[in-house]
N, C-alpha and C. Protein backbone atom coordinates (compact mmCIF):
# COMPACT_ATOMS: atom_id res chain seq x y z
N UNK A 1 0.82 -1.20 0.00
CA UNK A 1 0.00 0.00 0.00
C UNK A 1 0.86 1.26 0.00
N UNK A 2 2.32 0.99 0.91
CA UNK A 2 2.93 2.13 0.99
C UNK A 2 3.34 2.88 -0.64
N UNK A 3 4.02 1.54 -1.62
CA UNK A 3 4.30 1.59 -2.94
C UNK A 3 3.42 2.77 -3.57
N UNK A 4 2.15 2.15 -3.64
CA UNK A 4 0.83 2.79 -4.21
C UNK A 4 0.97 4.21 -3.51
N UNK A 5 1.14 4.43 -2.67
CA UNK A 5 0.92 6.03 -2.01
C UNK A 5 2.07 6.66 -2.82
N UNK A 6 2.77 5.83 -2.93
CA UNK A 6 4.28 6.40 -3.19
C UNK A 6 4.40 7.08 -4.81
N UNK A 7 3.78 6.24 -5.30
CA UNK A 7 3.47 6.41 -7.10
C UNK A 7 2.38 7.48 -7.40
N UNK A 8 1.47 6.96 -6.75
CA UNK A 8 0.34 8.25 -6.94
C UNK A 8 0.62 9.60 -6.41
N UNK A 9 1.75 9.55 -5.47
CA UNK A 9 1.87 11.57 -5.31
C UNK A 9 2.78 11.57 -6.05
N UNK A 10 3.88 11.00 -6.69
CA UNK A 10 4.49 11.25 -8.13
C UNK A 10 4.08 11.36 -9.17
N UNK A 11 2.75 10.47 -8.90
CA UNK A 11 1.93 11.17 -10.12
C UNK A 11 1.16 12.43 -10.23
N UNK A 12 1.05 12.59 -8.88
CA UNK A 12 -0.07 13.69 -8.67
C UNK A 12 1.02 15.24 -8.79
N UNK A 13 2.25 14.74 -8.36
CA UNK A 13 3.32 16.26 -8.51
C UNK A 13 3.43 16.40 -10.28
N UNK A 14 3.44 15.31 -10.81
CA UNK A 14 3.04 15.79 -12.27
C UNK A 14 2.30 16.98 -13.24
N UNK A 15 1.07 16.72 -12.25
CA UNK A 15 0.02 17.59 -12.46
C UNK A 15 -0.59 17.31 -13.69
N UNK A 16 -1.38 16.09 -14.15
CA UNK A 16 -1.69 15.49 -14.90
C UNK A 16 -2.80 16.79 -15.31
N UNK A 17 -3.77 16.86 -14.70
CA UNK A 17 -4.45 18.17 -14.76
C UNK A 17 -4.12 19.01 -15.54
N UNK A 18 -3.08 19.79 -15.80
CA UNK A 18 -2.33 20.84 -16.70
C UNK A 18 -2.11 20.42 -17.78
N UNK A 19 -2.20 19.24 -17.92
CA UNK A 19 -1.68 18.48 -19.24
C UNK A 19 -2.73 18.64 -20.44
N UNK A 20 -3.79 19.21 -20.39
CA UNK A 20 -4.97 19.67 -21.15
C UNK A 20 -4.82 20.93 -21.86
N UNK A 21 -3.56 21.84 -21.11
CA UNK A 21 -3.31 23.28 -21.91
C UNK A 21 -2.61 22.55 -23.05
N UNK A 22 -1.93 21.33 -23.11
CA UNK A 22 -1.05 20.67 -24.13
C UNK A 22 -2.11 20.08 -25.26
N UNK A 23 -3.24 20.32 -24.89
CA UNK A 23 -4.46 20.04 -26.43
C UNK A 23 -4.19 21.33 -27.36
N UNK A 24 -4.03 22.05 -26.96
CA UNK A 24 -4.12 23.30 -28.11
C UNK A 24 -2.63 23.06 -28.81
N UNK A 25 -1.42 21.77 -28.38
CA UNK A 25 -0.77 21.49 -29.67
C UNK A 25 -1.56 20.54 -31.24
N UNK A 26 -2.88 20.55 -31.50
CA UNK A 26 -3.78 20.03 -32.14
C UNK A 26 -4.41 21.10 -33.06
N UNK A 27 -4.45 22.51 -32.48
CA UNK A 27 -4.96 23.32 -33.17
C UNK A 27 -4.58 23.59 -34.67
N UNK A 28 -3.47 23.55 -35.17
CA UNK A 28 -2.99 23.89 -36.24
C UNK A 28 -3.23 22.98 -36.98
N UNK A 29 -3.35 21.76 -36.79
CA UNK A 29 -3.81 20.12 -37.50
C UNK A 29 -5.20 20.34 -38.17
N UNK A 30 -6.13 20.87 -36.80
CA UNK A 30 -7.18 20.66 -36.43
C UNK A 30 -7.57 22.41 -37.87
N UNK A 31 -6.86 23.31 -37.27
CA UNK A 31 -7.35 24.22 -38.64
C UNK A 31 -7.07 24.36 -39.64
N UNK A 32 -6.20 23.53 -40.18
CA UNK A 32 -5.90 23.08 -41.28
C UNK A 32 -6.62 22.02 -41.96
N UNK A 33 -7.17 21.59 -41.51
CA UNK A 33 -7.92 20.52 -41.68
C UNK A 33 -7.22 19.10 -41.92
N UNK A 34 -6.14 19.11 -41.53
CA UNK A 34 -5.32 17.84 -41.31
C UNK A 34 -5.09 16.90 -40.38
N UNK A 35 -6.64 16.89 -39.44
CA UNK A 35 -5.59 16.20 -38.26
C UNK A 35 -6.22 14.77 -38.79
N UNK A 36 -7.10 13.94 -39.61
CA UNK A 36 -7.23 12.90 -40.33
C UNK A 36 -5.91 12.33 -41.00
N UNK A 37 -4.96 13.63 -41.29
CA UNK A 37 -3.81 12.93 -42.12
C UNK A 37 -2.96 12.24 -40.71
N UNK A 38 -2.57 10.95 -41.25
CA UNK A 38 -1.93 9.91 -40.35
C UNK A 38 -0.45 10.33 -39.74
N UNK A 39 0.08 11.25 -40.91
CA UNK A 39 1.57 11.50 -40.49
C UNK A 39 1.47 12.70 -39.50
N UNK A 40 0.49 13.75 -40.06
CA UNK A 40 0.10 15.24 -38.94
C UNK A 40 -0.56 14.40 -37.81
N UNK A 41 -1.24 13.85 -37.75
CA UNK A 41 -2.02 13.43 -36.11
C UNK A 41 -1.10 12.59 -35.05
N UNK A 42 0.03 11.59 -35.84
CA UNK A 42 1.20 11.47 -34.96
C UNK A 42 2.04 12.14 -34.63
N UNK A 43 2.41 13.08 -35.33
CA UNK A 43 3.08 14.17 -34.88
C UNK A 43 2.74 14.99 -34.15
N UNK A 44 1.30 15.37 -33.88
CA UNK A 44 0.30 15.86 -33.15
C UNK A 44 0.18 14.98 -31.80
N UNK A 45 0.54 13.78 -31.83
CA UNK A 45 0.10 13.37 -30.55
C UNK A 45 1.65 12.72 -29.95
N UNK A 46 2.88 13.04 -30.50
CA UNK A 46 4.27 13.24 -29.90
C UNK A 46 4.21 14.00 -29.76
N UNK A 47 3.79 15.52 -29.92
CA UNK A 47 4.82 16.90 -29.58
C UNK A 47 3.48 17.18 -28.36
N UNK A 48 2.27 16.77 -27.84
CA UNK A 48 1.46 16.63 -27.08
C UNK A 48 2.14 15.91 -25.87
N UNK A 49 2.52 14.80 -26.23
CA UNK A 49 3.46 13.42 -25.31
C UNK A 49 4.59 14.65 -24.82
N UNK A 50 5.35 14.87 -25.55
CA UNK A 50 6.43 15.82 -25.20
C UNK A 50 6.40 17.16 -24.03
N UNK A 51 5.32 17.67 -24.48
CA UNK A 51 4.79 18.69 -24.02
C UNK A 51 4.28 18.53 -23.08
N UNK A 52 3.63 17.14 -22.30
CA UNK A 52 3.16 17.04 -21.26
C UNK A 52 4.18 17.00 -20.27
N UNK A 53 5.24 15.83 -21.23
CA UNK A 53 6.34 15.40 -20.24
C UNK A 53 7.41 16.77 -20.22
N UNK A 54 7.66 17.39 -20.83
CA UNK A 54 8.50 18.82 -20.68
C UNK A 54 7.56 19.30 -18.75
N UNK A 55 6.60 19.60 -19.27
CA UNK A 55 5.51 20.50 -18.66
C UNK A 55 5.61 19.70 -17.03
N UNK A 56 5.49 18.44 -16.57
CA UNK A 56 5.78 18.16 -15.72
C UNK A 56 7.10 18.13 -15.05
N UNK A 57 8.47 18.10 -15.70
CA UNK A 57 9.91 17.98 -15.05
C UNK A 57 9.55 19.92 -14.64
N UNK A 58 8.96 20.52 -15.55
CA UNK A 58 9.34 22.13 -14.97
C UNK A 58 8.70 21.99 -13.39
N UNK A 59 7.37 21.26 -13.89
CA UNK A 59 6.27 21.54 -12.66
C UNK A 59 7.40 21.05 -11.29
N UNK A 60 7.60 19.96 -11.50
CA UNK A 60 8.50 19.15 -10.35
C UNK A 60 9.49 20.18 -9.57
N UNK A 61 10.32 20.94 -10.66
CA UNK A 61 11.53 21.95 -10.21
C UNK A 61 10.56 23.10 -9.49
N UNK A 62 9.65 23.46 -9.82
CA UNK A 62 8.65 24.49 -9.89
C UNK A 62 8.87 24.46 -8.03
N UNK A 63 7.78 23.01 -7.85
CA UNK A 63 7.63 22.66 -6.18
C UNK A 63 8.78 22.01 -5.72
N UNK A 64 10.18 21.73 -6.33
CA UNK A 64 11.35 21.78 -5.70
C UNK A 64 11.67 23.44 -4.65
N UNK A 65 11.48 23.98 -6.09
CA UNK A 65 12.16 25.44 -5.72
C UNK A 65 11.54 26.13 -4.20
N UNK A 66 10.08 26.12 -4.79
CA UNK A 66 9.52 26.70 -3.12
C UNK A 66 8.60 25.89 -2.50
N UNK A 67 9.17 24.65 -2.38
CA UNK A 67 9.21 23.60 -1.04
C UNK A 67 8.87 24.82 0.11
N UNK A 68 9.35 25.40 0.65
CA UNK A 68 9.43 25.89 1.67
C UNK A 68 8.10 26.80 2.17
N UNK A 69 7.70 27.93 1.23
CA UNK A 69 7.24 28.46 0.73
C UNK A 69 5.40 27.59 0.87
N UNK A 70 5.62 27.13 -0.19
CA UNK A 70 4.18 25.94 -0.32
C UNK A 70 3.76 25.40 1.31
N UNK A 71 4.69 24.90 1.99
CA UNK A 71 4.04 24.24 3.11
C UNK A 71 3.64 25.35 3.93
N UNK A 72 3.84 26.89 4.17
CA UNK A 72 3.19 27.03 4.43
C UNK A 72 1.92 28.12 3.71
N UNK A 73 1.46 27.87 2.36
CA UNK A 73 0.37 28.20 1.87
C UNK A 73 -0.89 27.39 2.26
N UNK A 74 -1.79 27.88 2.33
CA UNK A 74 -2.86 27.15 2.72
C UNK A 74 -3.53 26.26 1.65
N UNK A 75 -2.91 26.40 -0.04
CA UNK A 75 -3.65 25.18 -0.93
C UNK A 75 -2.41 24.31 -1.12
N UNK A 76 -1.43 24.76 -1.64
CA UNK A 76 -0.02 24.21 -1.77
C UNK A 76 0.43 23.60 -0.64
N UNK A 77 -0.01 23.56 0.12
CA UNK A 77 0.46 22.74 1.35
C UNK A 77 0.05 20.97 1.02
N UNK A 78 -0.85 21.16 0.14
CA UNK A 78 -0.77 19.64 -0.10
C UNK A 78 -0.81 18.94 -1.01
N UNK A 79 0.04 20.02 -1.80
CA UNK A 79 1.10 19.14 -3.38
C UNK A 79 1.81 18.02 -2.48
N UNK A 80 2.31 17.01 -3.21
CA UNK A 80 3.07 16.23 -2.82
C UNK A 80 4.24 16.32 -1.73
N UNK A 81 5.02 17.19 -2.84
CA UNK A 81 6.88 17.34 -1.97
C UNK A 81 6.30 18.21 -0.68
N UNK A 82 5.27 19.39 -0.60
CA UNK A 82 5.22 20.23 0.89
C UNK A 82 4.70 19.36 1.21
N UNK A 83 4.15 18.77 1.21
CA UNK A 83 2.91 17.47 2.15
C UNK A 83 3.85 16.28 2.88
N UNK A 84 4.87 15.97 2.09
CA UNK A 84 6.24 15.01 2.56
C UNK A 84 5.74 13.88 1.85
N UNK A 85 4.98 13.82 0.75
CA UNK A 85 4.92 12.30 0.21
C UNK A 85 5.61 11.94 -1.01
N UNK A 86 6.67 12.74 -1.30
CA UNK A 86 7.43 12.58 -2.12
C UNK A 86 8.49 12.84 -1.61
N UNK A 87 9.89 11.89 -1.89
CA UNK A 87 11.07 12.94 -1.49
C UNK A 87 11.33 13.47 -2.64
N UNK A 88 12.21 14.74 -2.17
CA UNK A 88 13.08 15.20 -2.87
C UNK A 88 13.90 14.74 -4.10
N UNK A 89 14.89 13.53 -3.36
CA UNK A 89 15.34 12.79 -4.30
C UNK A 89 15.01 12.24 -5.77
N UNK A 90 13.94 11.74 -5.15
CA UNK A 90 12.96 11.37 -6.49
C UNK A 90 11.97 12.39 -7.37
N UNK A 91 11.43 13.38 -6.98
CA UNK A 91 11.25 14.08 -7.71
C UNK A 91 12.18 14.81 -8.60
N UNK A 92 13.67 15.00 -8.17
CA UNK A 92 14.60 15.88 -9.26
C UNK A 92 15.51 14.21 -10.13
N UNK A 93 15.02 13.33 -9.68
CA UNK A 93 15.37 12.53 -10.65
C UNK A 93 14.41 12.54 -11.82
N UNK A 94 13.28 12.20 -11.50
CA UNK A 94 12.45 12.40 -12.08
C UNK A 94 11.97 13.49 -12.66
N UNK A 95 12.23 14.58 -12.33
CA UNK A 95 12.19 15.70 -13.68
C UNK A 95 13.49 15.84 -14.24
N UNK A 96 14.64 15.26 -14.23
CA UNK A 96 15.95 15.19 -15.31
C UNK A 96 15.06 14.23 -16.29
N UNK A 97 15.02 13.03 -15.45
CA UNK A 97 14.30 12.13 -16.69
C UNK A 97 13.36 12.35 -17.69
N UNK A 98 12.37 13.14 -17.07
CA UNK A 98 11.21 13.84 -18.07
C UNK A 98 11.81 14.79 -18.72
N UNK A 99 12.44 15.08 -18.81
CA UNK A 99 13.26 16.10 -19.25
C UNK A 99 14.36 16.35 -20.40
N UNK A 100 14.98 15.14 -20.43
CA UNK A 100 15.95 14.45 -21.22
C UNK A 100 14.72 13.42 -22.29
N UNK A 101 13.71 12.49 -21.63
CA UNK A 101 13.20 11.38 -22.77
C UNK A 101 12.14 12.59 -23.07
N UNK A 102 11.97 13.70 -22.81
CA UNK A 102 11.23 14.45 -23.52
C UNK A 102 11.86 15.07 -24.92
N UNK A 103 13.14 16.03 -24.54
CA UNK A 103 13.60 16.21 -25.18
C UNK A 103 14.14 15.40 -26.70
N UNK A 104 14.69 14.05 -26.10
CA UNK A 104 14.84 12.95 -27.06
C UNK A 104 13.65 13.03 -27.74
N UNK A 105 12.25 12.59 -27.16
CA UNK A 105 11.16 12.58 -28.17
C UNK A 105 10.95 13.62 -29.29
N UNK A 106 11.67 14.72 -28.75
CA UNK A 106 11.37 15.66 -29.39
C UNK A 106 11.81 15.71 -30.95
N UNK A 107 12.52 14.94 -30.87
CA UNK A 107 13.45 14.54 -32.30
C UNK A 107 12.22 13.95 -33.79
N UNK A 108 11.52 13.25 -32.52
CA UNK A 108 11.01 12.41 -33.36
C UNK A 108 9.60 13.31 -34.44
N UNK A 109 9.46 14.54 -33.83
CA UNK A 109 9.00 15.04 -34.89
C UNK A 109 9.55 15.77 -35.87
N UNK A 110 10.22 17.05 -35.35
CA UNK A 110 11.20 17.05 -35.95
C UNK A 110 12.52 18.58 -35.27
N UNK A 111 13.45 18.65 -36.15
CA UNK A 111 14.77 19.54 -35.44
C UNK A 111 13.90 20.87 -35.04
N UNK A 112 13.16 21.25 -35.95
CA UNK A 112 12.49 22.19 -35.14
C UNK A 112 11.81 22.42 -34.29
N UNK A 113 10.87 21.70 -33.96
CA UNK A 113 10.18 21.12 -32.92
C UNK A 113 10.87 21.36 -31.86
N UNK A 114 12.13 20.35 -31.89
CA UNK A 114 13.20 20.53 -30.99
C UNK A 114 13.57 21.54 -30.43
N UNK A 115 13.50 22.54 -31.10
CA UNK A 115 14.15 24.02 -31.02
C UNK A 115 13.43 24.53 -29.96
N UNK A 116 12.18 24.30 -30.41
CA UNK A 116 10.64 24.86 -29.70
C UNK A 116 10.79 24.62 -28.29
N UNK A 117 10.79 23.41 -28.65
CA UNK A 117 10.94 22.55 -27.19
C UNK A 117 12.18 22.82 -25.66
N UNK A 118 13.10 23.02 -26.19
CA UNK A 118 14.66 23.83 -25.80
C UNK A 118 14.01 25.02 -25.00
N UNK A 119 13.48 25.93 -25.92
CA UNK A 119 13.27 27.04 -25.78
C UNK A 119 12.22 26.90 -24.76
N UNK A 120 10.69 26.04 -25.25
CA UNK A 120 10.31 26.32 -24.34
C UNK A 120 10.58 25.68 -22.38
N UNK A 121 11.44 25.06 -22.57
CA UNK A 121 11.72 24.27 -21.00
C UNK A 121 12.64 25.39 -20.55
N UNK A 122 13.35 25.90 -21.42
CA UNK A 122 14.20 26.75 -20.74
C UNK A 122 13.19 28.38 -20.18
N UNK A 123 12.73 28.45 -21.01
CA UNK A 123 11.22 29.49 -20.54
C UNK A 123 10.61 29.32 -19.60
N UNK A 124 10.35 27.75 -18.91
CA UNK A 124 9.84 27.50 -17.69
C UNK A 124 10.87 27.59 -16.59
N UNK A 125 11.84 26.94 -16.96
CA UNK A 125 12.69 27.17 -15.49
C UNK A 125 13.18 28.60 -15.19
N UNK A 126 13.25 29.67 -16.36
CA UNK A 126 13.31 31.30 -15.88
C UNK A 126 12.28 31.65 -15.51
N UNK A 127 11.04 31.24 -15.92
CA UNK A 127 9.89 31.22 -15.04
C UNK A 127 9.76 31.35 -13.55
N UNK A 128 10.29 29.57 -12.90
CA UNK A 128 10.04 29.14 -12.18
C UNK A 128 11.14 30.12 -10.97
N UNK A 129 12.24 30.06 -11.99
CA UNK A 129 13.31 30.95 -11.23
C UNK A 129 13.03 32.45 -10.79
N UNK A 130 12.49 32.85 -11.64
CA UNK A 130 12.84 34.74 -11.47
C UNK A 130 10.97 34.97 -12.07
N UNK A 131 10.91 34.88 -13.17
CA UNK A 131 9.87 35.61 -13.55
C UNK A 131 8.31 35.41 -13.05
N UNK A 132 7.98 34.21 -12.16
CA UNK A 132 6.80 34.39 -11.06
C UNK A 132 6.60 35.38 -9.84
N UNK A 133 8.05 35.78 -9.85
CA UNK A 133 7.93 36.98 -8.36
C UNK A 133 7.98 38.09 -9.16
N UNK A 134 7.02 38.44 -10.09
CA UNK A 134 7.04 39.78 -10.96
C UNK A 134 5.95 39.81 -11.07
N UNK A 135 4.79 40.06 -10.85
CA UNK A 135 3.50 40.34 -11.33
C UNK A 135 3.28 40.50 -13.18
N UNK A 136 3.45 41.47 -13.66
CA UNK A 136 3.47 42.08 -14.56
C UNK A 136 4.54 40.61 -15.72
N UNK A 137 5.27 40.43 -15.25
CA UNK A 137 5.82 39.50 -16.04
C UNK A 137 5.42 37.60 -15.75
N UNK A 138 4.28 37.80 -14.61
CA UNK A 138 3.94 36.55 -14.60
C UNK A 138 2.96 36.07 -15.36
N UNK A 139 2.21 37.61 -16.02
CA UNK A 139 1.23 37.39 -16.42
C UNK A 139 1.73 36.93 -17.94
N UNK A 140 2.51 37.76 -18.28
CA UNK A 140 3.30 37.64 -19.90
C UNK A 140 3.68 36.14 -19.93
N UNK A 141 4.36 36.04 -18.66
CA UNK A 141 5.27 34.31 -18.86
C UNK A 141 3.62 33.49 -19.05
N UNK A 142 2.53 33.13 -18.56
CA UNK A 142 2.16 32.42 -18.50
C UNK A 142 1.06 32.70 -20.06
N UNK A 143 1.08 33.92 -20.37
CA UNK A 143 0.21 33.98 -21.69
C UNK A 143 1.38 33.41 -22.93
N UNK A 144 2.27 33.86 -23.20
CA UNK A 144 3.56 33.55 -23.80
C UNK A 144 3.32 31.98 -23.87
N UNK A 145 3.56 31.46 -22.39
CA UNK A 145 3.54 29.51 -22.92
C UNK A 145 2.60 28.87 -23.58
N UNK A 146 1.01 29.85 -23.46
CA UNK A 146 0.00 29.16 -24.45
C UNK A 146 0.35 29.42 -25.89
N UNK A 147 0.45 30.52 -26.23
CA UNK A 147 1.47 30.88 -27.58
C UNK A 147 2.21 30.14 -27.75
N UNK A 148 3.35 29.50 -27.61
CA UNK A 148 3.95 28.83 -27.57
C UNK A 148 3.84 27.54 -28.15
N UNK A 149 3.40 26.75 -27.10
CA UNK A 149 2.06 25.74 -27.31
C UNK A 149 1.26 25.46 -28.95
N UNK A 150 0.76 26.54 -29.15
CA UNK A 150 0.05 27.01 -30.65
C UNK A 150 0.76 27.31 -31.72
C-alpha cells in the first residue's frame, strides 16, 4: 500500500491536470484541416506526449524550488513534496528524466520542434526561477507559454 501512495503523489506532482493546456498542440492540424492525415495526427500526438512530459519535469523543479514556501500556503500545502509524500530525491530525478526522454522525443517530430521545445523548457525554469515573483511579467510568462504551445 505504501508503494501505491508512493506512485500516486508522483503522479499527482506531475500535475496530470495541466496536461490539457497541451491540447491546443492540435490546433494547427485541427485548422488546417489535417488532423485525419496519419503522419500530422502522430506528430500531433508526440509533440502533445512531449509537451506534457516537458511541462511536468518544470512543474516538479517548480515545487522543488519553493518547497518551503508551499508548506506554508494554505492550498499548496498539499502538493506532494510540501505534504512530505514525495522525497526530494525522487522528484529531481524524475524531472531530469522527463526532461531528457522528452527532449529525445522531441526529435522524433522534428529539429524544429526541438528548437521549440529547448526554448520552451528553458522558458519554464526562468519562469520558475525569477519571472513568477514579478506580477506584470507573470502574467506575460504564463500567456507567452500558451502561444507557444500554438
Amino acid at each position: 500500500m505504501r508503494l501505491v501512495r508512493k506512485y500516486w503523489s508522483l503522479f499527482e506532482a506531475l500535475r496530470p491536470v495541466q496536461w490539457t493546456k497541451n491540447l491546443s498542440l492540435f490546433a494547427a492540424a485541427i485548422l488546417n484541416g489535417q488532423l485525419s492525415n496519419p503522419e500530422i495526427f502522430l506528430k500531433s500526438v508526440f509533440a502533445f506526449i512531449v509537451f506534457c512530459l516537458l511541462s511536468s519535469s518544470s512543474y516538479l523543479i517548480n515545487d522543488l524550488l519553493d518547497i518551503n514556501n508551499d508548506r506554508k500556503h494554505p492550498v499548496k500545502k498539499n502538493r506532494p513534496l510540501a505534504r512530505g509524500d514525495l522525497d526530494i530525491s525522487t522528484a529531481v530525478f524524475t524531472s531530469i528524466f522527463l526532461l531528457l526522454f522528452g527532449l529525445g522525443l522531441s526529435f522524433a517530430v522534428n529539429s524544429g520542434f526541438f528548437l521549440i521545445c529547448v526554448f520552451f523548457i528553458f522558458l519554464q525554469y526562468i519562469y520558475s526561477l525569477f519571472l513568477k515573483k514579478k506580477a506584470v511579467l507573470d502574467i506575460i510568462g504564463i500567456a507567452f507559454f500558451f502561444i507557444l504551445r500554438a
